[in-house]
PDB file of N, CA and C in Angstrom:
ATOM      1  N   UNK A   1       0.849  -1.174   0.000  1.00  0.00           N
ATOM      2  CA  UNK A   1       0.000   0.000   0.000  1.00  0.00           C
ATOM      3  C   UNK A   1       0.897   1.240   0.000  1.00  0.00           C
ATOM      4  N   UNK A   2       0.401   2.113  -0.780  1.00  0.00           N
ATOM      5  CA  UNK A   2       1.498   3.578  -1.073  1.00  0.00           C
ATOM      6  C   UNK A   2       0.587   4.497   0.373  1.00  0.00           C
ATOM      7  N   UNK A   3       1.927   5.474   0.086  1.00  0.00           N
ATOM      8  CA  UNK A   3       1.633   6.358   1.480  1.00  0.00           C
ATOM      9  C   UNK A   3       0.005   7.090   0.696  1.00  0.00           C
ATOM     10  N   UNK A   4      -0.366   7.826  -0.108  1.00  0.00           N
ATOM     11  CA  UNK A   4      -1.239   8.264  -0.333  1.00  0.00           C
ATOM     12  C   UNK A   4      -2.509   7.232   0.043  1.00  0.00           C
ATOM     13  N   UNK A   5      -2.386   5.698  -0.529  1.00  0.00           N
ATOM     14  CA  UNK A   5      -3.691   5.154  -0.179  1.00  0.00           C
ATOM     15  C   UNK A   5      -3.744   5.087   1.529  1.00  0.00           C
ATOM     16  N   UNK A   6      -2.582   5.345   2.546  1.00  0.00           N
ATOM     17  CA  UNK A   6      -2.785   5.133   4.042  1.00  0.00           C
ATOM     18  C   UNK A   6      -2.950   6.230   4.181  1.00  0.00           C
ATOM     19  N   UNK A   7      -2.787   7.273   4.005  1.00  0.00           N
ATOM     20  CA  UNK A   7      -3.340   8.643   4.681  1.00  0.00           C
ATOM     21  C   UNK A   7      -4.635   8.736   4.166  1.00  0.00           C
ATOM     22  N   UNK A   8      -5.500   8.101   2.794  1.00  0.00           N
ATOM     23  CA  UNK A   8      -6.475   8.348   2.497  1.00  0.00           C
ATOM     24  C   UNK A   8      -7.600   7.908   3.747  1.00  0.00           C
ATOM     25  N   UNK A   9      -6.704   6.509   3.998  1.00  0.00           N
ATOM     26  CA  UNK A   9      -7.424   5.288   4.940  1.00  0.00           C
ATOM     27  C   UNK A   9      -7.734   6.131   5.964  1.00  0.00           C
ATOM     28  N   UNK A  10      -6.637   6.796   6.423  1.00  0.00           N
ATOM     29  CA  UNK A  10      -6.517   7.435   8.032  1.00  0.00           C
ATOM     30  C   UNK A  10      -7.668   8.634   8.046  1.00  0.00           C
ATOM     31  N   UNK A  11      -7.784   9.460   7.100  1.00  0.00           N
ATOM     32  CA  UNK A  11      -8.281  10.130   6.689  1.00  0.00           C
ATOM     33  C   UNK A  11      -9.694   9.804   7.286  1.00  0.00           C
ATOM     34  N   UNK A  12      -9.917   9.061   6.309  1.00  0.00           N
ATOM     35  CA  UNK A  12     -11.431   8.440   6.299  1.00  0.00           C
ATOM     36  C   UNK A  12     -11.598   7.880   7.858  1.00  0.00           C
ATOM     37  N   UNK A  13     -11.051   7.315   8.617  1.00  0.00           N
ATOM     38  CA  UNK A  13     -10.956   7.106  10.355  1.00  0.00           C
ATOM     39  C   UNK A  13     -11.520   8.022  10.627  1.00  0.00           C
ATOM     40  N   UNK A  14     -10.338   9.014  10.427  1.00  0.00           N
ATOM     41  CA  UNK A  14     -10.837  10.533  11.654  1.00  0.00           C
ATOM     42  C   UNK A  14     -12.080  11.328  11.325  1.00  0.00           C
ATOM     43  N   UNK A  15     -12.430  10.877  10.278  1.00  0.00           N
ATOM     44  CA  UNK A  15     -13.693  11.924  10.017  1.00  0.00           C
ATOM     45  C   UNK A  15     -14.808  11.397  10.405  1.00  0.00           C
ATOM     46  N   UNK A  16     -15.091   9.639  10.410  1.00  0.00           N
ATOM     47  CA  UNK A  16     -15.952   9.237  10.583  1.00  0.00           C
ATOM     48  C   UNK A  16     -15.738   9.108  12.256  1.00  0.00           C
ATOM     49  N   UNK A  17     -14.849   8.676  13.189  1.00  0.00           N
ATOM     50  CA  UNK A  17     -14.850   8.800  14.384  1.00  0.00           C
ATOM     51  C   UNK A  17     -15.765  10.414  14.567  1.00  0.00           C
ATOM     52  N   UNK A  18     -14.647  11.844  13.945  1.00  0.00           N
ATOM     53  CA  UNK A  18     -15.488  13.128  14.792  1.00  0.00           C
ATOM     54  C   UNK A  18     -17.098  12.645  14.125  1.00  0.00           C
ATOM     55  N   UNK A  19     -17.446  12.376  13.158  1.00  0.00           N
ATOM     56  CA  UNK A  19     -19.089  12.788  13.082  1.00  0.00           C
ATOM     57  C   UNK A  19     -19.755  11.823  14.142  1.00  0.00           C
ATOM     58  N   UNK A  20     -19.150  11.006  14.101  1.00  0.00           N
ATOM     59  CA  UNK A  20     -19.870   9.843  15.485  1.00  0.00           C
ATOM     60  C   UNK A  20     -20.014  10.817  16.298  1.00  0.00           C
ATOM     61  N   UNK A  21     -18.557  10.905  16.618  1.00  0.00           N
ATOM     62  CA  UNK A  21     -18.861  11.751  18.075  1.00  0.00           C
ATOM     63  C   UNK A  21     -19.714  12.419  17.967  1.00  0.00           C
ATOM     64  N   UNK A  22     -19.824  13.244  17.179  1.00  0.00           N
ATOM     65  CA  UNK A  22     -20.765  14.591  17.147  1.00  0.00           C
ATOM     66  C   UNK A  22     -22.583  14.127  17.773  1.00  0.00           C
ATOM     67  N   UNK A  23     -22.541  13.222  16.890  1.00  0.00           N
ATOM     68  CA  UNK A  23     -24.123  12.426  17.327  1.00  0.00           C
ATOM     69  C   UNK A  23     -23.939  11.831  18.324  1.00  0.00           C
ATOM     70  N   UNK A  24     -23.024  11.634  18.846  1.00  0.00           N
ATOM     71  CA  UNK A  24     -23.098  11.289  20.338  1.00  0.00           C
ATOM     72  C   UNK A  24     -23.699  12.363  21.023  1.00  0.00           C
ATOM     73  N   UNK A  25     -23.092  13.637  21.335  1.00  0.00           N
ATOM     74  CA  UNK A  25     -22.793  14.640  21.307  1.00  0.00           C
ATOM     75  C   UNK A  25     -23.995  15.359  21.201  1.00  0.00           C
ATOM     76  N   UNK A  26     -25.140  14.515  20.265  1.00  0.00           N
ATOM     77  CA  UNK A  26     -25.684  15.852  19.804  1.00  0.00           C
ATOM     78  C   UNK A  26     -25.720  17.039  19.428  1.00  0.00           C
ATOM     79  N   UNK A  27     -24.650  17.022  18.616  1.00  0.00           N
ATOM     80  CA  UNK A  27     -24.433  18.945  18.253  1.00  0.00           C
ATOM     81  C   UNK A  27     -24.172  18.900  16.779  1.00  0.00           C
ATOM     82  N   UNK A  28     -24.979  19.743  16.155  1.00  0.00           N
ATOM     83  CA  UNK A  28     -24.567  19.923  14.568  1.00  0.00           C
ATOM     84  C   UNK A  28     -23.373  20.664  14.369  1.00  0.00           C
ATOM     85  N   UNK A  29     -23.297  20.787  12.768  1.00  0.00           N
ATOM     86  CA  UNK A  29     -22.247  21.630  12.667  1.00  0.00           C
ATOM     87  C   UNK A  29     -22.393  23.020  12.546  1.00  0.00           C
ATOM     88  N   UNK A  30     -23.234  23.564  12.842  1.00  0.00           N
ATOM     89  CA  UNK A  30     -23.611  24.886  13.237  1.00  0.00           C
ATOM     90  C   UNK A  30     -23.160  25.090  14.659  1.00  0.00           C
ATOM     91  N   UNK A  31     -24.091  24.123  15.359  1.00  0.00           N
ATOM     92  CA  UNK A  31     -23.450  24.321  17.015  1.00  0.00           C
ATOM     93  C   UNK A  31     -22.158  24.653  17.029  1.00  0.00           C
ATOM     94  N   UNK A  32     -21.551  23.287  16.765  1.00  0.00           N
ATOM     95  CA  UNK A  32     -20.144  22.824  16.832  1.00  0.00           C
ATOM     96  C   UNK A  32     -19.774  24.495  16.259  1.00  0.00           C
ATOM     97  N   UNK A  33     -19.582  24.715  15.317  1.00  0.00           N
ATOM     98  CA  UNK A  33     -18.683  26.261  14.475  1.00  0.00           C
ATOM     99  C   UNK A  33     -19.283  27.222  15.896  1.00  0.00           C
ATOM    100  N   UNK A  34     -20.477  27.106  15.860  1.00  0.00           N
ATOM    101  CA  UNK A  34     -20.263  28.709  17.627  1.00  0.00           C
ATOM    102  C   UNK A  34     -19.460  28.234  18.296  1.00  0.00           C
ATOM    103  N   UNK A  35     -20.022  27.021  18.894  1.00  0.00           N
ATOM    104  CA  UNK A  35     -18.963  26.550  20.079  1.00  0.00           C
ATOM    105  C   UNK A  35     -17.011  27.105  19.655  1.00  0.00           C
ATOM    106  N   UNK A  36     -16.612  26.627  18.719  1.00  0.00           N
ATOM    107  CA  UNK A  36     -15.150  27.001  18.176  1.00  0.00           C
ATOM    108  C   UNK A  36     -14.977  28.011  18.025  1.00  0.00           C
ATOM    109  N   UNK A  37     -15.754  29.189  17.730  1.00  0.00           N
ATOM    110  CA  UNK A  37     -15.671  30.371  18.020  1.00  0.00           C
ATOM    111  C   UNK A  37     -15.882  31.219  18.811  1.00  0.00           C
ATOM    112  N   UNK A  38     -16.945  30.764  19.780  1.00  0.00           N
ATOM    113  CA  UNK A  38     -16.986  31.209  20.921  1.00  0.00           C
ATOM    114  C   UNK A  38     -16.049  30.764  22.083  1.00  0.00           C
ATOM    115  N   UNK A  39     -15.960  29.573  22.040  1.00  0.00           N
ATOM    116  CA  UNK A  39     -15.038  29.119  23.095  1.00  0.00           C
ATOM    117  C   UNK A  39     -13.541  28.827  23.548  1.00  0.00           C
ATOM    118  N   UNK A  40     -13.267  28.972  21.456  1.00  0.00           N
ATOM    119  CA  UNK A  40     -12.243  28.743  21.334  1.00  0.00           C
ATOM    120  C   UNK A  40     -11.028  29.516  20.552  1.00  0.00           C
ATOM    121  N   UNK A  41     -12.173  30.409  20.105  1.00  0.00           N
ATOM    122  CA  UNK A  41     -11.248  31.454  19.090  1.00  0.00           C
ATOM    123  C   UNK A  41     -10.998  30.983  17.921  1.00  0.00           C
ATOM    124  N   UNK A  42     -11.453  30.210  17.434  1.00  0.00           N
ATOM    125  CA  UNK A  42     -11.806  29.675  15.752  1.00  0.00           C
ATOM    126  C   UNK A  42     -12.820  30.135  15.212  1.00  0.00           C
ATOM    127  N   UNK A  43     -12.072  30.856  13.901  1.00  0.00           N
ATOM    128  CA  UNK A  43     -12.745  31.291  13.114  1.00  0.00           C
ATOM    129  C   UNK A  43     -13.320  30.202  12.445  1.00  0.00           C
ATOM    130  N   UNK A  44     -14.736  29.772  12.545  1.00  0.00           N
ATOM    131  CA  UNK A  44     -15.285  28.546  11.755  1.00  0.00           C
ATOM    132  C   UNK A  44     -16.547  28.902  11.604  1.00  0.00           C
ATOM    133  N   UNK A  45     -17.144  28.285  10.518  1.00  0.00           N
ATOM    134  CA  UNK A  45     -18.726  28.013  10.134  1.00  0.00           C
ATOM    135  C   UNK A  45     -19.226  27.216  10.090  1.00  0.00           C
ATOM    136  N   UNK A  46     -20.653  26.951   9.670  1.00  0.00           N
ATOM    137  CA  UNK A  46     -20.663  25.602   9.314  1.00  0.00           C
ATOM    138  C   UNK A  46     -20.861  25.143   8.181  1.00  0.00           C
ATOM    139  N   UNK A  47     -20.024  25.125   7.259  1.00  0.00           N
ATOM    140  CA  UNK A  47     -19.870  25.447   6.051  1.00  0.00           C
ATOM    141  C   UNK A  47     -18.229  24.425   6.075  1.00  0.00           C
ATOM    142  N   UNK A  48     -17.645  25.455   6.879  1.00  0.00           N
ATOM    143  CA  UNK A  48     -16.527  24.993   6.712  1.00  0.00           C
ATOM    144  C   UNK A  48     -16.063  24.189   7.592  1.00  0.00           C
ATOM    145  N   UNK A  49     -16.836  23.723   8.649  1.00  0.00           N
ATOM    146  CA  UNK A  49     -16.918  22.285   9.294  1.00  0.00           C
ATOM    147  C   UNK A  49     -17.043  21.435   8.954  1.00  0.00           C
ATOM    148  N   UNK A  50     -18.473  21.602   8.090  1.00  0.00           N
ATOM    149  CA  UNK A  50     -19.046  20.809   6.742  1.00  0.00           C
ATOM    150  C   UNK A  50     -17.250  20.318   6.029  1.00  0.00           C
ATOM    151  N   UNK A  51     -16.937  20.963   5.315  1.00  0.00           N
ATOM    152  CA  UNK A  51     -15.676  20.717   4.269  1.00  0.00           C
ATOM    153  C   UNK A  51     -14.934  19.915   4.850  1.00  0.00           C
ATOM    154  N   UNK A  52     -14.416  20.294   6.161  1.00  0.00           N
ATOM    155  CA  UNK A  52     -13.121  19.833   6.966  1.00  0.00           C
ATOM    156  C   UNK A  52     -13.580  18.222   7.035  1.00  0.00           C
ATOM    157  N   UNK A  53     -15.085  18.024   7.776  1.00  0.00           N
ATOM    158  CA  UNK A  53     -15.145  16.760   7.801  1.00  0.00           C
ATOM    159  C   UNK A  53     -15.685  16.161   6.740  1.00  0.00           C
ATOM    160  N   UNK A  54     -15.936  16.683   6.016  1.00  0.00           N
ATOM    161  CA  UNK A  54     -16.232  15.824   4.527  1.00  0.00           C
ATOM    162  C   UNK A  54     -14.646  15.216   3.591  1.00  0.00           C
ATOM    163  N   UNK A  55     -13.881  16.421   3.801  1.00  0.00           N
ATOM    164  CA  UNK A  55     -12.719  15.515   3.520  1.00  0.00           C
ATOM    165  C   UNK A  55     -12.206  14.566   4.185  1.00  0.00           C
ATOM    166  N   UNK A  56     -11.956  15.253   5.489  1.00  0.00           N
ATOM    167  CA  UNK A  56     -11.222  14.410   6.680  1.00  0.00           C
ATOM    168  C   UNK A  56      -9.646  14.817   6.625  1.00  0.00           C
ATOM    169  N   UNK A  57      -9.688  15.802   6.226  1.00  0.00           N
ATOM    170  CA  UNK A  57      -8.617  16.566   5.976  1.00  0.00           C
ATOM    171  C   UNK A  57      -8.154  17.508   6.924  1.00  0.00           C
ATOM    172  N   UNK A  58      -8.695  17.722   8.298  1.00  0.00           N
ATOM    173  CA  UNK A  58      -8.121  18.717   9.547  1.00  0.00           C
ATOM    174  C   UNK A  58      -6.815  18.249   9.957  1.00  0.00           C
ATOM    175  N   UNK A  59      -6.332  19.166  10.941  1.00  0.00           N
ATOM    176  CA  UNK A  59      -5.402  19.031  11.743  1.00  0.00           C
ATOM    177  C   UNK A  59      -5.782  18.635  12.863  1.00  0.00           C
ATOM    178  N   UNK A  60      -4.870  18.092  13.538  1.00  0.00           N
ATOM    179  CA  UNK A  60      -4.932  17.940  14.812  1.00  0.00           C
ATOM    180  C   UNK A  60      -5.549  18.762  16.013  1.00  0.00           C
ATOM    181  N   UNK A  61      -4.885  20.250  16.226  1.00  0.00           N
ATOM    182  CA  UNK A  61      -5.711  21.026  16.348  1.00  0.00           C
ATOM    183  C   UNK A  61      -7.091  21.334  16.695  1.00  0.00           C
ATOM    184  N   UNK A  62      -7.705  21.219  15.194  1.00  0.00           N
ATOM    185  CA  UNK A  62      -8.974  21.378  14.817  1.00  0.00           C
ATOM    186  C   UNK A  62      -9.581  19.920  16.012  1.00  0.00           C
ATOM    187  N   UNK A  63      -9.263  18.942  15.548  1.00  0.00           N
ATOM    188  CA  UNK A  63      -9.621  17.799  16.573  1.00  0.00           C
ATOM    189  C   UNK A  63      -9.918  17.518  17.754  1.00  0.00           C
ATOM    190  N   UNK A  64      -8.647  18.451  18.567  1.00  0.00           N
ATOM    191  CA  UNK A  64      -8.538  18.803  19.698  1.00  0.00           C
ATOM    192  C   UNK A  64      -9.675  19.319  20.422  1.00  0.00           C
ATOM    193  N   UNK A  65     -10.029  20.775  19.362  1.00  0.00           N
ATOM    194  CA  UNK A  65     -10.587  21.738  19.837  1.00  0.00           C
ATOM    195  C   UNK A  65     -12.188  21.093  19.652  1.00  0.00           C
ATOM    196  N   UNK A  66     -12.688  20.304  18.658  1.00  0.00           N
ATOM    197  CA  UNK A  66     -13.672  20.133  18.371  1.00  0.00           C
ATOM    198  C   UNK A  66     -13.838  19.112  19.654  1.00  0.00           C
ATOM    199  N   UNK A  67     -12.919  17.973  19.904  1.00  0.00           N
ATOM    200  CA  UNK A  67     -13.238  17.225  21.304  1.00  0.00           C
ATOM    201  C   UNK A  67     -13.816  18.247  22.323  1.00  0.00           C
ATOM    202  N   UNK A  68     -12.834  19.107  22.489  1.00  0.00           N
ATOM    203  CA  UNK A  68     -13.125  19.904  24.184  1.00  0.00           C
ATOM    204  C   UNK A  68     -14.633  20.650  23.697  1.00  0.00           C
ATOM    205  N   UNK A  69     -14.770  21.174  22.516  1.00  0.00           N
ATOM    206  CA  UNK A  69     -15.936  22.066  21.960  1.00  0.00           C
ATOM    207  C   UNK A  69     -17.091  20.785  22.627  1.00  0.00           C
ATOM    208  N   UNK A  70     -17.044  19.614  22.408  1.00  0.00           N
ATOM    209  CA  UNK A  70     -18.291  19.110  22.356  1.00  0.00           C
ATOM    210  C   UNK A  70     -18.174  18.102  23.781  1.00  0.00           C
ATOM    211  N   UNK A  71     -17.303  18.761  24.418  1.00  0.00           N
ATOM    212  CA  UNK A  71     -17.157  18.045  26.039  1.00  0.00           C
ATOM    213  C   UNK A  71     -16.043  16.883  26.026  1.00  0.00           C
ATOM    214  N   UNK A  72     -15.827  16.190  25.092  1.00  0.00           N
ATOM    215  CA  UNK A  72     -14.974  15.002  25.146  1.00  0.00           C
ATOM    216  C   UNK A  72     -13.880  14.767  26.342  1.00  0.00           C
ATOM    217  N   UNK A  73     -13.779  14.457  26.992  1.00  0.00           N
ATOM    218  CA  UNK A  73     -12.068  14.492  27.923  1.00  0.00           C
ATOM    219  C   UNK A  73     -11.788  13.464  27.308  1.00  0.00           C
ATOM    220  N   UNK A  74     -11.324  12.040  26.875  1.00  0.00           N
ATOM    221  CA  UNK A  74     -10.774  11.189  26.769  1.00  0.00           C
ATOM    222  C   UNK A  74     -10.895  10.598  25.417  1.00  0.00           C
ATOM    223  N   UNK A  75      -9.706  10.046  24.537  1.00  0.00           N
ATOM    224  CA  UNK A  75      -9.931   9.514  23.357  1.00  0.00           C
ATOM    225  C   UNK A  75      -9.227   7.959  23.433  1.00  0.00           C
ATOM    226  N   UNK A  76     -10.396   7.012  23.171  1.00  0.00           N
ATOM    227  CA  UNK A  76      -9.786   5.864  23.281  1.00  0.00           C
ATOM    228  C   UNK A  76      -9.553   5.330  21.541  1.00  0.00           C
ATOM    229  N   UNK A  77      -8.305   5.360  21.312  1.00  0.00           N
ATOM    230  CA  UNK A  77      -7.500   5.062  20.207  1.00  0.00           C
ATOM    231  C   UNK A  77      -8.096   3.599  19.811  1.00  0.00           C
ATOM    232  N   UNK A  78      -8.830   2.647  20.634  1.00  0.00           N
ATOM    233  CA  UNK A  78      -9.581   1.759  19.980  1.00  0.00           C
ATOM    234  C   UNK A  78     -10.789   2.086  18.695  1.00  0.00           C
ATOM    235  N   UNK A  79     -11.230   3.253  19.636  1.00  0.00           N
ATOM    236  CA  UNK A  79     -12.447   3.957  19.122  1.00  0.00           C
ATOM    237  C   UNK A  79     -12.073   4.382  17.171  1.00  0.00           C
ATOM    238  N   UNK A  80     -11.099   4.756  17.350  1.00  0.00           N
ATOM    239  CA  UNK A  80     -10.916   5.552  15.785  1.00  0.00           C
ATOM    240  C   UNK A  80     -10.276   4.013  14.747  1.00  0.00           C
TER     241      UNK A  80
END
């Protein structure tokens, strides 16, 4: 497998883990974009929440912030 098809793979992990979460969560991506901007100082929409997780293309960062945005404390690496 070439590096492009494993980052695609990984890719596709992290995006589908955050939208889980999110419905865990209960929070759209409207919520979610106030929450990051209100709480966190991210400039976001939901538009461009929309994008980020439709690719699965964020940073870490973004991940971070979207955990604490939607309460998360703990990530169990089984989970993703």
């Amino acid at each position: 497998m070439d590096i492009r098809e494993t980052e695609r793979r990984w890719a596709e992990r992290s995006k589908r883990f955050l939208k889980a979460e999110l419905m865990r969560a209960d929070v759209t991506y409207e919520e979610l974009a106030r929450r990051l901007r209100d709480r966190h100082g991210l400039n976001e929409t939901k538009v461009s929440v929309a994008n980020k997780l439709s690719r699965g293309t964020f940073s870490g960062s973004f991940f971070f912030a979207v955990m604490k945005a939607i309460g998360r404390q703990t990530v169990n690496l089984e989970d993703v």
